[in-house]
Protein backbone atom coordinates (compact mmCIF):
# COMPACT_ATOMS: atom_id res chain seq x y z
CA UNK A 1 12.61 12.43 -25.51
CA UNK A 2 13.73 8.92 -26.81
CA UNK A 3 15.56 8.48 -30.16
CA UNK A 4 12.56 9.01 -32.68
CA UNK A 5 10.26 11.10 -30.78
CA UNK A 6 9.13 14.39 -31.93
CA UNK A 7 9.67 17.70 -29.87
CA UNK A 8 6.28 19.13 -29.04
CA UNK A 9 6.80 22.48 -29.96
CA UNK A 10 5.96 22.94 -34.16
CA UNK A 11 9.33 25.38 -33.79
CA UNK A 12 10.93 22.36 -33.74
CA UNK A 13 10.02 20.84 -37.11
CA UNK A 14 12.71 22.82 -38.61
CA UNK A 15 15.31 19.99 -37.76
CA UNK A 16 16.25 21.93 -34.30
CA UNK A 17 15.53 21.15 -31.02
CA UNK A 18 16.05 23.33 -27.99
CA UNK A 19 19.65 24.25 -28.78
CA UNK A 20 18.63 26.13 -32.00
CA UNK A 21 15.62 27.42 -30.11
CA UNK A 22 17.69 28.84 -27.82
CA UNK A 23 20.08 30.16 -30.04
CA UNK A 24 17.52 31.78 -31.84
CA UNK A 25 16.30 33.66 -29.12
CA UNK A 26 19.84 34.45 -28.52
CA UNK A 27 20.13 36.11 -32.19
CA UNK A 28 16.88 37.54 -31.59
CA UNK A 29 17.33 39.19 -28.32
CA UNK A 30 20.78 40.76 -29.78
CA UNK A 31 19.47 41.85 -32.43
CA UNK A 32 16.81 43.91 -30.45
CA UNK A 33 19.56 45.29 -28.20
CA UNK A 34 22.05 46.03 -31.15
CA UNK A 35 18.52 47.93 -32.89
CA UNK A 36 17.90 49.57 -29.80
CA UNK A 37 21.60 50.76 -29.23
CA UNK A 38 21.30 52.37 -32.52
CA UNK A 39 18.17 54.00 -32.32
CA UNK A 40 19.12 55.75 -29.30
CA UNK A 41 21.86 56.80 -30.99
CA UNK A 42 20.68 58.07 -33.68
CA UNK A 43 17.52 59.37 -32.89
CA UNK A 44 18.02 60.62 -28.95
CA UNK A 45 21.53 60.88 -27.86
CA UNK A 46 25.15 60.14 -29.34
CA UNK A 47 26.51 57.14 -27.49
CA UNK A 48 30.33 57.15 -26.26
CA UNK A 49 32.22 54.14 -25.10
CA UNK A 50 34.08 54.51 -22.53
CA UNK A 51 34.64 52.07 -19.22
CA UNK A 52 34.94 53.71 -15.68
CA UNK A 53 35.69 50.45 -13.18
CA UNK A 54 34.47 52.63 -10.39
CA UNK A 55 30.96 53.05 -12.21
CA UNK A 56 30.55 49.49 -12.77
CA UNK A 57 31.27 48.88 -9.38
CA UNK A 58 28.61 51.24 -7.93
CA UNK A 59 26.58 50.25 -10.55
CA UNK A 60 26.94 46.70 -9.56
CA UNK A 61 26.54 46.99 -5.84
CA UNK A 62 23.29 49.25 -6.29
CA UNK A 63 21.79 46.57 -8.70
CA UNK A 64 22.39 43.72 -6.16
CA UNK A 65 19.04 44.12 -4.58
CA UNK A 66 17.20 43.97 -7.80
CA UNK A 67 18.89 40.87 -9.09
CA UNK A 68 18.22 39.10 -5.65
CA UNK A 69 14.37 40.32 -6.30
CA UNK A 70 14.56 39.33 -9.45
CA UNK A 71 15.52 35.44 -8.82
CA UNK A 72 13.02 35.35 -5.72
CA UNK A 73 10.42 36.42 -7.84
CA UNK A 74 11.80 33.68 -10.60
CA UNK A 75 11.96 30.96 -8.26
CA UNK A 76 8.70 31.84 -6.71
CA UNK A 77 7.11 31.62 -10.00
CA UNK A 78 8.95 28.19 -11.07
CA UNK A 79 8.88 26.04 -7.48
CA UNK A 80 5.71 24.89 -8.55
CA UNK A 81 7.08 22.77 -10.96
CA UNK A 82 9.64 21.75 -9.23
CA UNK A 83 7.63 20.76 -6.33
CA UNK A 84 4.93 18.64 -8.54
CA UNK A 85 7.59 16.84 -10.15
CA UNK A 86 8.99 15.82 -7.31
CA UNK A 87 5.23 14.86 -6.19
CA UNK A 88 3.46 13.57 -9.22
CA UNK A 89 6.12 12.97 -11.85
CA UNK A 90 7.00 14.02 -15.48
CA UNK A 91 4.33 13.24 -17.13
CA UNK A 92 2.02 15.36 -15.08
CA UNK A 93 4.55 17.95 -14.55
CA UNK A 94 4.80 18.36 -18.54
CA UNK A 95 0.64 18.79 -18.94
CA UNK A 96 0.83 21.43 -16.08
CA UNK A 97 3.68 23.07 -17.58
CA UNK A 98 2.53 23.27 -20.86
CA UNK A 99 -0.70 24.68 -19.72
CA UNK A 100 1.06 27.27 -17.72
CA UNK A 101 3.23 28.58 -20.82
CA UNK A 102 0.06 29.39 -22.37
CA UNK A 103 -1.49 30.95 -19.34
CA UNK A 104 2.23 32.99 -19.01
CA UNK A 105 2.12 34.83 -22.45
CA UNK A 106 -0.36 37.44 -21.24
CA UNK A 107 2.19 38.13 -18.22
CA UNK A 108 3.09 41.47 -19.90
CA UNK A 109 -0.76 42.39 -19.57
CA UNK A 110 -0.54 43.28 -15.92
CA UNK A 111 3.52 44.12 -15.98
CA UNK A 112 3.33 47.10 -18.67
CA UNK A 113 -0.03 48.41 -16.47
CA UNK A 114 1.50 48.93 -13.64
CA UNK A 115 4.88 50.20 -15.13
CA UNK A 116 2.52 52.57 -16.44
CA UNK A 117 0.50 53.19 -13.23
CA UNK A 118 3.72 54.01 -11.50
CA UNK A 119 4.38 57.27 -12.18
CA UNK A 120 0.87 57.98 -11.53
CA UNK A 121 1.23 56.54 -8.17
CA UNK A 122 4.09 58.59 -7.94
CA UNK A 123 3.01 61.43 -8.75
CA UNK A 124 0.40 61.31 -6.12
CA UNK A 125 2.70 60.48 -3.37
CA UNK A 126 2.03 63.65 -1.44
CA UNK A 127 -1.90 63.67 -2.28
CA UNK A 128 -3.81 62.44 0.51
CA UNK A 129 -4.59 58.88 1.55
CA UNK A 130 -8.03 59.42 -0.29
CA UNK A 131 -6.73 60.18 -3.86
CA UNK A 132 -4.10 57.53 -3.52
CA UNK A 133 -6.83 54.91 -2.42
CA UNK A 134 -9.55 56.22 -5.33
CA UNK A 135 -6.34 55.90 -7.80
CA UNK A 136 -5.25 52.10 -6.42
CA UNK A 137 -9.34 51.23 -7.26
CA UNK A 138 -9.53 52.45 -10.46
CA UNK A 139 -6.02 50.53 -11.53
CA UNK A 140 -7.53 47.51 -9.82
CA UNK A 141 -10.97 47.78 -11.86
CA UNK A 142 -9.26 48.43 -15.24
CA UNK A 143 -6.97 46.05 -14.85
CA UNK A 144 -9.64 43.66 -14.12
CA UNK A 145 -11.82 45.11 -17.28
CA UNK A 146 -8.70 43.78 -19.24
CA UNK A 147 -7.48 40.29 -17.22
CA UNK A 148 -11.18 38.81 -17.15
CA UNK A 149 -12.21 39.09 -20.82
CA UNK A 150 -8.49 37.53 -21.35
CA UNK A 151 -9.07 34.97 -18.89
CA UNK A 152 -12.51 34.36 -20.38
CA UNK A 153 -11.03 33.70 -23.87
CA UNK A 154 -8.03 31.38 -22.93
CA UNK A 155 -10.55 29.24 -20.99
CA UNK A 156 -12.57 28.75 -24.30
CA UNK A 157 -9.97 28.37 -26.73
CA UNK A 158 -7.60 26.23 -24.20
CA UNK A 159 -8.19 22.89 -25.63
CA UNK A 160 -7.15 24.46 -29.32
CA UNK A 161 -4.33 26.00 -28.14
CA UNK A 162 -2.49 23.21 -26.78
CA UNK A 163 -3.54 20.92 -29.20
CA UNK A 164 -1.77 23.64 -31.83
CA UNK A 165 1.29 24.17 -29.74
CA UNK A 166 1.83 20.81 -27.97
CA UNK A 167 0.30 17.88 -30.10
CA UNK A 168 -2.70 15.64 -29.01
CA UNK A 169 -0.77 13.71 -26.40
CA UNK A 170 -1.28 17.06 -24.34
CA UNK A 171 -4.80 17.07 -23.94
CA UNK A 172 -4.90 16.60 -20.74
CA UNK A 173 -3.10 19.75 -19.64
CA UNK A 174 -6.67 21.65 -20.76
CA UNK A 175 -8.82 19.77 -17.95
């Protein structure tokens, strides 16, 4: 953005821009942890400090694989943009991207489903293939009962959400 030139985001009409947007969520997500820390140690279990290097090693070498899935899974979800910038340029890349924010808030939908249909799963391990296949349907059918009515909904109200979040010189990311 040019000397002059607005920040879409309303966030920003507070004098910031993405440094204080980012510090907030900094402040925000500490805050969280630090509210967390305490109520786990006040309500469940009394927390003590101490550091074992050993621990963090093993700790450190068993979390490896996770990480790695975690940043294939983040590129995966991000080449996209990459890719279109490279191919159509900013412009279009900012109307797809600001479309696919919106579309990215409901992420948690099917994440916190299926962290909940795991120990389910689980659970059913040792059941036979039958039970474990009826159980896989149903999760897919629910989770459909909840996706398509979402899905439904952000293709109606589209246009008024980006207009809301991203100004009129986003309209085109709805079509």
């Amino acid at each position: 953005y040019g000397a002059g030139e607005r920040f879409p985001i309303k966030f920003m009409f507070f004098g910031g821009g993405v440094t204080a947007l980012l510090g907030v969520r900094v402040i925000v997500v500490g805050l969280g942890f630090a509210l967390a820390l305490l109520l786990v140690h006040v309500k469940l279990q009394k927390i003590r400090w101490q550091f074992d290097p050993r621990f963090v090693v093993t700790m450190l070498k068993s979390s490896f694989p996770f990480a790695l899935f975690r940043l294939y899974g983040k590129v995966y979800t991000d080449i996209d943009t990459v890719m279109l910038s490279s191919m159509a340029g900013d412009v279009m890349t900012g109307w797809y991207a600001a479309s696919h924010k919106v579309l990215r808030i409901f992420n948690f939908v099917p994440r916190s489903f299926f962290g909940a249909f795991l120990p389910a799963v689980s659970k059913l391990a040792h059941a036979t293939p039958q039970d474990l296949k009826r159980m896989i349907e149903r999760a897919i059918k629910y989770l459909a009962m909840i996706g398509l009515p979402i899905t439904g909904g952000l293709c109606m109200i589209a246009e008024p959400l980006i207009l809301k979040f991203y100004g009129p010189d986003y309209r085109e990311a709805v079509g």
